[in-house]
Protein backbone atom coordinates (compact mmCIF):
# COMPACT_ATOMS: atom_id res chain seq x y z
CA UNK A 1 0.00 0.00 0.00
CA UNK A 2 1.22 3.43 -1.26
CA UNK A 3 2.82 5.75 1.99
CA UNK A 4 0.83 8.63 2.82
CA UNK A 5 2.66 12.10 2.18
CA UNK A 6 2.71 15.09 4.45
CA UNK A 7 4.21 18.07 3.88
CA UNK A 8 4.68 20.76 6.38
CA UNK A 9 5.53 24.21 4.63
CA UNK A 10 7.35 26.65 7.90
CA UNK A 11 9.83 25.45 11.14
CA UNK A 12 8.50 28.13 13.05
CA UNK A 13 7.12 26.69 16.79
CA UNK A 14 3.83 25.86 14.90
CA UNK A 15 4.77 24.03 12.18
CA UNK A 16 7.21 22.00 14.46
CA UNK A 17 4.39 20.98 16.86
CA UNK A 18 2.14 20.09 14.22
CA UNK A 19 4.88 17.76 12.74
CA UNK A 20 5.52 16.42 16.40
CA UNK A 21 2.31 15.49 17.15
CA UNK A 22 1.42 13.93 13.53
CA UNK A 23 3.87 11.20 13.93
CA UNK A 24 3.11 10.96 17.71
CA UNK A 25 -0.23 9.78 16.62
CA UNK A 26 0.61 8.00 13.16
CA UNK A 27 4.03 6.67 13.89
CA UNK A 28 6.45 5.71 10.16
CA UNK A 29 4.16 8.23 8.41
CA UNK A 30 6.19 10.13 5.39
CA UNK A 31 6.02 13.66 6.67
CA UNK A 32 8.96 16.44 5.67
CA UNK A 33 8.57 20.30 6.97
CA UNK A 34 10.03 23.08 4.26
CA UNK A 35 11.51 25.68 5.75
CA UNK A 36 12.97 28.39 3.52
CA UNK A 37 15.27 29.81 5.88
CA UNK A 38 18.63 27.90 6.76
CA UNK A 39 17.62 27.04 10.32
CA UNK A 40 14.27 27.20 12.67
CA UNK A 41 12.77 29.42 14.29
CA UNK A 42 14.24 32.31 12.25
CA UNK A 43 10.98 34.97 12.58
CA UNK A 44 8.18 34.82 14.68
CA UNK A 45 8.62 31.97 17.09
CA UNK A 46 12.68 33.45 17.32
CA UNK A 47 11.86 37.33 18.24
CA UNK A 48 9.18 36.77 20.90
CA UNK A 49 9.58 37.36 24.35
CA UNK A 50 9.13 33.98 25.97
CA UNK A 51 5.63 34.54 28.00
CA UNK A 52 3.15 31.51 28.46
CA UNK A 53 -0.10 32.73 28.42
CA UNK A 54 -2.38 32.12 30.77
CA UNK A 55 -5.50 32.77 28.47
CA UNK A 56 -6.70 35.52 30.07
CA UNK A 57 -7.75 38.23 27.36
CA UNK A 58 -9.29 36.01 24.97
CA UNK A 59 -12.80 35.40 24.08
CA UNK A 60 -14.33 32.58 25.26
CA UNK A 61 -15.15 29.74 23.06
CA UNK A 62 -12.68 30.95 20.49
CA UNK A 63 -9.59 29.11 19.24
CA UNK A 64 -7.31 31.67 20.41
CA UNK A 65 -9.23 30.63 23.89
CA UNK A 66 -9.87 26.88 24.20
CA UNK A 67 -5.86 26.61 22.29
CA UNK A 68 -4.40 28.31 24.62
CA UNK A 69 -6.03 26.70 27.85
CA UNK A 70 -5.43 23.40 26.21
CA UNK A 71 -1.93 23.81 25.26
CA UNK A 72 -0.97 25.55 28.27
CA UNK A 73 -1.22 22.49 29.92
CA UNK A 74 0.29 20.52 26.98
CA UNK A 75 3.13 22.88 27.07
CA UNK A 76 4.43 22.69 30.68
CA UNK A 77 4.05 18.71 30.54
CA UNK A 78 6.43 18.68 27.83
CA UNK A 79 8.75 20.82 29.40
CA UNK A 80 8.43 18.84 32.82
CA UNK A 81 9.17 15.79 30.25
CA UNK A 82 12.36 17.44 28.61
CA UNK A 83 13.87 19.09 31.51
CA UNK A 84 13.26 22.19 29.63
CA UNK A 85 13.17 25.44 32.29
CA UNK A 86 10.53 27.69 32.77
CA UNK A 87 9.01 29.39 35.57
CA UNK A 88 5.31 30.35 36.01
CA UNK A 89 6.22 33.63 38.08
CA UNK A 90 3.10 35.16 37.65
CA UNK A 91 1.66 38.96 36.56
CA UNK A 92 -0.18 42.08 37.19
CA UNK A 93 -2.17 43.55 34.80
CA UNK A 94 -2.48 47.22 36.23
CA UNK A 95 -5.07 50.47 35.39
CA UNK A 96 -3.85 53.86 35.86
CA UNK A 97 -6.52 55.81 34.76
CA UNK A 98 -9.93 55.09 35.52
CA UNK A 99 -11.11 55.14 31.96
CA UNK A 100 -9.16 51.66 32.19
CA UNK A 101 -11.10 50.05 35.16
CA UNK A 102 -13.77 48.86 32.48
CA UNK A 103 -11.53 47.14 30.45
CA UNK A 104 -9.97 46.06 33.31
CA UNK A 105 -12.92 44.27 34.78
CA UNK A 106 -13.71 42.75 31.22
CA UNK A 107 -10.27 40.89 31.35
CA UNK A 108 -10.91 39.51 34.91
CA UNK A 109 -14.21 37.88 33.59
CA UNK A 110 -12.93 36.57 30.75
CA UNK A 111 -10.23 35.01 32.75
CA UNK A 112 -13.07 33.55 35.16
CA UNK A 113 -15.26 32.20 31.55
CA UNK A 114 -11.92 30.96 30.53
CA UNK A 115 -11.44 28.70 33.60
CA UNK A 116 -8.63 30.56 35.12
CA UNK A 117 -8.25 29.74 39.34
CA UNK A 118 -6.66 32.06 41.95
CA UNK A 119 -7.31 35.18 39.88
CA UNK A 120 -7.17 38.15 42.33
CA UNK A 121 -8.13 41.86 42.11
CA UNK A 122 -6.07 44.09 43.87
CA UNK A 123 -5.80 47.33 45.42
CA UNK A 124 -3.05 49.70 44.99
CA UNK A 125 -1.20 48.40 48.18
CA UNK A 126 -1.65 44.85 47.08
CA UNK A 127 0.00 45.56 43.93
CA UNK A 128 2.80 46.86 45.48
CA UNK A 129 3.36 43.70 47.84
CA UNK A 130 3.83 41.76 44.61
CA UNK A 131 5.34 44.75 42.30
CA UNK A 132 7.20 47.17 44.91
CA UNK A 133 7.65 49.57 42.12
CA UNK A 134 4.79 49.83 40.49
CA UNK A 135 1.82 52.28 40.10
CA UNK A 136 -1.67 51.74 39.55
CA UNK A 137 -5.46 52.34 40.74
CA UNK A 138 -6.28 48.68 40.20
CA UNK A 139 -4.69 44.99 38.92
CA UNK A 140 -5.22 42.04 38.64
CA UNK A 141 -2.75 38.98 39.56
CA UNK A 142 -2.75 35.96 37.17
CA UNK A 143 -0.35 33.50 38.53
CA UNK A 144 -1.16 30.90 36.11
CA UNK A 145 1.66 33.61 33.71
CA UNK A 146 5.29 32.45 32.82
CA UNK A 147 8.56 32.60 31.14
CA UNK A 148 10.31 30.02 29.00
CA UNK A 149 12.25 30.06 25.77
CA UNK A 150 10.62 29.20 22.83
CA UNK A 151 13.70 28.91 20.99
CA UNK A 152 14.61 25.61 22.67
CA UNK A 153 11.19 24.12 23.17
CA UNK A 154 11.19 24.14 19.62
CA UNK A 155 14.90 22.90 19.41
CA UNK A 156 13.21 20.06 21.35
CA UNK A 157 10.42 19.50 18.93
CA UNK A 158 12.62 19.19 16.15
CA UNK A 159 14.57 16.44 18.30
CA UNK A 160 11.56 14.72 18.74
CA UNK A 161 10.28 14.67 14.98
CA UNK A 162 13.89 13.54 14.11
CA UNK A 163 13.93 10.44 16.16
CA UNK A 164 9.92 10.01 15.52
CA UNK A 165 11.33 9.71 11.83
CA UNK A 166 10.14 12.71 10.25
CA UNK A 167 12.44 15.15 8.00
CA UNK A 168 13.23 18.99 7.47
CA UNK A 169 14.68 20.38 4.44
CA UNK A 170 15.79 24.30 5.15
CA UNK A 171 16.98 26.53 1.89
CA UNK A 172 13.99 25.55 0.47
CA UNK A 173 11.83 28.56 -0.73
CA UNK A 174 7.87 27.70 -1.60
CA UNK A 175 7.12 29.03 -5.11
CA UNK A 176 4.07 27.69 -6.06
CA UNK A 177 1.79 25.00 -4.97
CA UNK A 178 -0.69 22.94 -7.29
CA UNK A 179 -3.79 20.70 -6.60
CA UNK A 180 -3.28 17.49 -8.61
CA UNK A 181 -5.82 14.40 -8.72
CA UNK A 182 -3.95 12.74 -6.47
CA UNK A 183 -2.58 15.13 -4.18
CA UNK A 184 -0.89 18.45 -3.81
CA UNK A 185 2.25 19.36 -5.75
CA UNK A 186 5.07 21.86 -3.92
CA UNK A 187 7.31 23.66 -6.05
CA UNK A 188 10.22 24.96 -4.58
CA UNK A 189 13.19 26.89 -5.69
CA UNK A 190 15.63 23.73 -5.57
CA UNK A 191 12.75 21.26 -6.40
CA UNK A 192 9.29 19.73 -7.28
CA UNK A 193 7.53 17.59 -3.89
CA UNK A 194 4.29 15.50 -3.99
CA UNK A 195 2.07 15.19 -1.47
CA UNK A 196 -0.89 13.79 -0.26
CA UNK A 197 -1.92 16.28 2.57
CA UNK A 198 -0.07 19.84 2.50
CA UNK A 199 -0.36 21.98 5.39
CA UNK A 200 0.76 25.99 5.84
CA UNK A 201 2.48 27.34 9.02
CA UNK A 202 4.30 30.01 6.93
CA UNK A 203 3.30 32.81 9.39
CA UNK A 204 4.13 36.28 7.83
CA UNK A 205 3.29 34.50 4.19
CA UNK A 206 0.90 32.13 4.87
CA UNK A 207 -1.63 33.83 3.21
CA UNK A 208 0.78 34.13 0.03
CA UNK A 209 0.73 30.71 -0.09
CA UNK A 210 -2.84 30.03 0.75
CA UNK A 211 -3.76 32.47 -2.11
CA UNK A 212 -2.14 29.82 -4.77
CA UNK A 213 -5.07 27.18 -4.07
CA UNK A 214 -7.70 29.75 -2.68
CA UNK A 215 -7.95 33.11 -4.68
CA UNK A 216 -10.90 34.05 -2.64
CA UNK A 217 -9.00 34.51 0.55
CA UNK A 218 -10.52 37.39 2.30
CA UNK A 219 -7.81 38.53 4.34
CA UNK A 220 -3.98 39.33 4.03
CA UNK A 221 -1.16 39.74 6.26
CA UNK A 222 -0.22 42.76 7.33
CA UNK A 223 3.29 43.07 9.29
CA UNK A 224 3.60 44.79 12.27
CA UNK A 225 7.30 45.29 13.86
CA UNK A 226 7.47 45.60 17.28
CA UNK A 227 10.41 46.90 19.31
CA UNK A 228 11.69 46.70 22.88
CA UNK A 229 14.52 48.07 24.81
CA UNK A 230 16.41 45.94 27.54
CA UNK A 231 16.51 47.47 31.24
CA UNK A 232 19.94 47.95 32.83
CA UNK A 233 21.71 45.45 34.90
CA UNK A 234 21.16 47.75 37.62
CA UNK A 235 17.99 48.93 37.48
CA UNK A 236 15.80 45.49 37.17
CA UNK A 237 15.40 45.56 40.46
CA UNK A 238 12.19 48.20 39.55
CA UNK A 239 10.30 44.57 38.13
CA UNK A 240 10.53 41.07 39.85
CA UNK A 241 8.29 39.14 36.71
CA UNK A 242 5.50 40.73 34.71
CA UNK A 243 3.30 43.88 34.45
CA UNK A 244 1.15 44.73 31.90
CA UNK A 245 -1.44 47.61 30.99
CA UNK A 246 -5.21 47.12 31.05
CA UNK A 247 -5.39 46.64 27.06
CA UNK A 248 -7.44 49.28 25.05
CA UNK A 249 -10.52 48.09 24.25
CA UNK A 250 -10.29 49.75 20.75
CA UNK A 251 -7.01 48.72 19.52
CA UNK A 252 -5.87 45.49 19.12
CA UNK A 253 -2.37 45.01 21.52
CA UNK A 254 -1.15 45.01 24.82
CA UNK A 255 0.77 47.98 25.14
CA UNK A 256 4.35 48.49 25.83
CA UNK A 257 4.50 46.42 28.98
CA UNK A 258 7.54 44.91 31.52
CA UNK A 259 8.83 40.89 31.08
CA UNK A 260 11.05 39.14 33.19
CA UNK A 261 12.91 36.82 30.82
CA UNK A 262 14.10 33.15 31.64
CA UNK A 263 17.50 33.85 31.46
CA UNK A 264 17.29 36.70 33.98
CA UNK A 265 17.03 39.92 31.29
CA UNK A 266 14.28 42.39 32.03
CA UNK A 267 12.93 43.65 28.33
CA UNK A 268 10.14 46.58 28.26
CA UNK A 269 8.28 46.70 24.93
CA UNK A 270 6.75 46.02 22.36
CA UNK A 271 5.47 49.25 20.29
CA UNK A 272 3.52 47.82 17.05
CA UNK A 273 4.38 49.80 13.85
CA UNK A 274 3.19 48.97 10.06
CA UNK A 275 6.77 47.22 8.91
CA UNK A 276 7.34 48.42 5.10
CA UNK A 277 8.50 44.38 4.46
CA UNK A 278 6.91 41.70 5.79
CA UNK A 279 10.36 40.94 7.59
CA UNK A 280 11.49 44.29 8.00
CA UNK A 281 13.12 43.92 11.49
CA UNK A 282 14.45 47.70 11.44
CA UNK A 283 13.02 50.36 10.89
CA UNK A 284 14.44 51.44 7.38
CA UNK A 285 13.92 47.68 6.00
CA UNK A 286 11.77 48.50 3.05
CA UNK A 287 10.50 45.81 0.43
CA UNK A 288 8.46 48.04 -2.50
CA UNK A 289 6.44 45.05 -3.76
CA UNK A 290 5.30 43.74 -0.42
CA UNK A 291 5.25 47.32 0.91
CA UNK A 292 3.06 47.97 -2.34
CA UNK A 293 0.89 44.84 -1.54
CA UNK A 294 -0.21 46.79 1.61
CA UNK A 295 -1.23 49.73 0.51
CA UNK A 296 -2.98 48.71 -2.17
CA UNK A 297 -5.69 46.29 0.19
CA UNK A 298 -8.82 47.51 0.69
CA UNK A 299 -8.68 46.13 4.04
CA UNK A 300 -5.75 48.66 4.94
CA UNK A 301 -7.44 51.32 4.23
CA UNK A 302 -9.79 50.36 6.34
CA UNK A 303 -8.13 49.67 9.40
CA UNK A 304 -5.63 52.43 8.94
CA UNK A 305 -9.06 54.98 9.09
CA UNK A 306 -10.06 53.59 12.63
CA UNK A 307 -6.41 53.14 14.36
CA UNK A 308 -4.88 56.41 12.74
CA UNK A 309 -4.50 58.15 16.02
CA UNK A 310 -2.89 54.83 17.96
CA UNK A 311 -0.75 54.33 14.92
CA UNK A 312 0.71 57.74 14.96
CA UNK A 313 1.16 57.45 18.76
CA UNK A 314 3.05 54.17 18.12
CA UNK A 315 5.05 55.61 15.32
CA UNK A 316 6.38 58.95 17.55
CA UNK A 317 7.15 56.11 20.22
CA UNK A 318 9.48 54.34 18.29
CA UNK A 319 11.24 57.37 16.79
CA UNK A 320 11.34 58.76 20.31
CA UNK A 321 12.87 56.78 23.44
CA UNK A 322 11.75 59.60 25.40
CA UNK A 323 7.87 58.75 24.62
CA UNK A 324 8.82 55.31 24.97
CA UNK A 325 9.89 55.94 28.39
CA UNK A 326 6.82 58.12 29.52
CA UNK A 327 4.94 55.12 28.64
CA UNK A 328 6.64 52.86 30.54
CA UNK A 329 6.91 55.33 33.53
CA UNK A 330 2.90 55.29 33.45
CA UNK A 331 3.15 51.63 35.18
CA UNK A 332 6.79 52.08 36.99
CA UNK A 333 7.04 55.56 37.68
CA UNK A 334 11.38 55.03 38.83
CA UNK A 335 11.97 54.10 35.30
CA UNK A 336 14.16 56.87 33.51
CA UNK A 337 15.22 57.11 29.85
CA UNK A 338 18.73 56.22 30.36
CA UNK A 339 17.78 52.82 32.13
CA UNK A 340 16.87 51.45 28.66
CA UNK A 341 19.18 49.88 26.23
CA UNK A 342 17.95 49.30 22.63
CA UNK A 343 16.87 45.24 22.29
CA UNK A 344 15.44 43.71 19.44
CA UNK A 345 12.20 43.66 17.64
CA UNK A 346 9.73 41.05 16.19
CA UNK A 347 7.64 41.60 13.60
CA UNK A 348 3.77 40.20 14.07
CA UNK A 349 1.93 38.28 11.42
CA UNK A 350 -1.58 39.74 11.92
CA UNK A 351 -4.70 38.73 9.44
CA UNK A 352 -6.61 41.25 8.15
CA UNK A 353 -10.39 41.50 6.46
CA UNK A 354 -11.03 43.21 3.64
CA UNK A 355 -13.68 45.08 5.59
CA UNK A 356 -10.80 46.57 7.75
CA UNK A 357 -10.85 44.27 10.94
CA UNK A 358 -8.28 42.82 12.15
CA UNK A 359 -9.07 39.14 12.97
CA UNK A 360 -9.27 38.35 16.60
CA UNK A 361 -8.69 34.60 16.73
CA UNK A 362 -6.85 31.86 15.35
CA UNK A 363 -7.39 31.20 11.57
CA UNK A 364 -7.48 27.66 10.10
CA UNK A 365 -8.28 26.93 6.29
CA UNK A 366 -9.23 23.43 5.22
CA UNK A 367 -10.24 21.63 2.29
CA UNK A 368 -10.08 17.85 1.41
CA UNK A 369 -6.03 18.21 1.07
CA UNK A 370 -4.55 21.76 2.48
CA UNK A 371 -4.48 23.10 6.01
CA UNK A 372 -3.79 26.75 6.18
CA UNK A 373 -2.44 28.48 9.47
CA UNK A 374 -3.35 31.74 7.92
CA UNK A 375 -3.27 33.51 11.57
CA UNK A 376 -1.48 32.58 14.33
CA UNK A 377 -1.11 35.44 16.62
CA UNK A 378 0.13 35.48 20.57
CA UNK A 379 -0.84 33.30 22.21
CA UNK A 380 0.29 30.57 19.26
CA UNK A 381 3.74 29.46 20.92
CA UNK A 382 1.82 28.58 24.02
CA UNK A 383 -0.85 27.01 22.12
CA UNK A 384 1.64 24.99 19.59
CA UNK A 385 0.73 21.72 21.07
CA UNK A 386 -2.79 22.27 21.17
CA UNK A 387 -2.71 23.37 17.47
CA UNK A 388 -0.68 21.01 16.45
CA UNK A 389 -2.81 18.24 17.69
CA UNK A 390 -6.49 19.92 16.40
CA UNK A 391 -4.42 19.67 12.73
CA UNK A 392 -3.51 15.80 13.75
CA UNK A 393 -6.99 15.73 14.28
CA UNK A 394 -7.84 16.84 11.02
CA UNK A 395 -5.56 14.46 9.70
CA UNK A 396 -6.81 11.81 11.25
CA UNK A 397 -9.54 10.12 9.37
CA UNK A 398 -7.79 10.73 5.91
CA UNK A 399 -5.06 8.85 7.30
């Protein structure tokens, strides 16, 4: 009997738990991941900041929601398993401005719809007995919040798929892909693959590649960079683990917020700015055709209309370490411009609609032969396991 075929196109932290938990559950199945770059992990799942999420903002019901709560648990088992470190410190989200306190209330009953235990709201001086430093009319404490690196969780998945039997081919740049009678055909830069099952975890271009079998897509990619500064050796002290903003209701991050990471750096960040390249990592990284595709959706337009004012405010910020630092200061008043060191920056893959919105939830494709991942926002690395199994699932009965 012929072998069944899958091919995984992306090594990013989703792609690699889908693979791991397809040959988990169909052991000597023929799967090989693509991955165009020359190693994993090389954008999205390599620039993030290491936080497992609890599950806290999202909407009940939704993927983003019942993923995340499922892989949570998924994720710290494996990393029990592996003897991979992590630490669930624990966060405050924090209000300080009233006009907050309603949003802040909305996260704390999500959190509660969402199954979350041990959630507490706190006062200003109960804050402070958790985060000395910080300032604030309300919070609320999630301890369920932690660090980790995703880097080598997903060094781990790879091991796993390795010895599990599957393969990964890196250099190896998707061109096009074609529906056959049999199966799926992926043409590369190098070569020509068949398949019987393809699936897309491309993240910033997943919906490039979706758009080759599905030319009514709906919604495109837009890349946002975001940037964060590192806090000086001397100066962490001002944050033991994790505060966050109450989010704005009306736009569609977290703010520029404070992360204890796993190997003992404090970063502050991220801003979210349009990138002019959908891997444009600085800010002078321009790419005129995929800058070009962005301007010319309708859906950007859109969107642009409503957030103008944010996205202004997030553009000054990242020109200006001074209005960084005054929104920073808003949660940690200590914090002064010359504690922060320039860090990195990430660029997020988010979906948008041709009516403008940007999609609030996981986004998963499928037809008799393709799975596309065509949005896979935070909180994806913590839910990799959880996706990765709900594709498995898919898989399933065809295999």
């Amino acid at each position: 009997m012929r072998k069944e075929k899958v091919i995984i196109i992306g090594a990013g932290i989703v792609g690699l738990a889908t693979a791991y938990q397809i040959l988990r559950k169909h052991p000597g199945i023929d799967l090989t991941i693509l991955e165009k770059e020359s190693t994993i992990c090389q954008h999205q799942s390599g620039h993030n900041s290491g936080v497992i999420h609890s599950g806290i903002y999202y909407k009940p019901g939704g993927l983003r929601a019942t993923n995340c709560i499922r892989g949570y648990k998924m994720l710290i088992d494996f990393c029990n398993e592996n003897g991979i470190q992590y630490d669930i410190c624990g966060k405050i989200i924090v209000a300080t401005r009233k006009q907050q306190l309603a949003a802040l209330h909305n996260v704390y009953e999500r959190g509660l719809a969402n199954g979350l235990q041990n959630l507490k709201m706190l006062q200003p001086e109960e804050m402070k007995e958790i985060e000395p430093h910080v300032a604030g009319i309300k919070g609320i404490y999630v301890p369920q919040t932690g660090i980790c690196d995703y880097r080598i969780i997903s060094a781990k998945y790879l091991e796993h798929i390795y010895t599990l039997g599957g393969e990964l081919q890196t250099n190896q740049k998707v061109q096009d892909i074609k529906v056959t009678s049999s199966g799926v055909d992926i043409i590369t830069d190098r070569q020509t693959l068949s398949s019987s099952y393809l699936i897309n975890c491309a993240g910033l271009f997943s919906d490039k590649l979706a758009r080759m079998t599905n030319k009514k897509l709906g919604l495109q990619i837009l890349p946002f960079r975001g940037e964060y500064y590192k806090i000086r050796e001397e100066r962490k002290y001002l944050v033991k683990n994790l505060i966050y903003p109450a989010p704005d209701p009306d736009f569609p991050w977290l703010g520029v917020h404070f992360t204890r990471m796993i190997d003992g750096g404090l970063e502050a960040g991220p801003n979210a700015v349009l990138a002019f390249r959908r891997e444009g990592y600085k800010k002078l990284d321009i790419n005129i055709s995929e800058l070009w595709e962005t301007l010319r959706f309708p859906g950007f337009h859109k969107m642009a209309s409503r957030f103008w004012r944010q996205g202004l405010e997030e553009y000054r910020r990242s020109f200006s370490k001074k209005l960084f630092t005054r929104s920073l200061q808003a949660l940690v008043p200590e914090i002064r411009e010359e504690d922060l060191v320039t860090g990195g920056a990430g660029v997020r893959a988010l979906a948008c609609s041709e009516d403008g919105s940007l999609i609030d939830d996981f986004v998963m494709l499928d037809n008799e032969r393709i799975m596309n991942v065509c949005n896979a926002p935070s909180p994806a690395a913590t839910s990799s396991l959880s996706i990765g199994l709900k594709i498995s699932e898919w898989l399933d009965p065809k295999l």
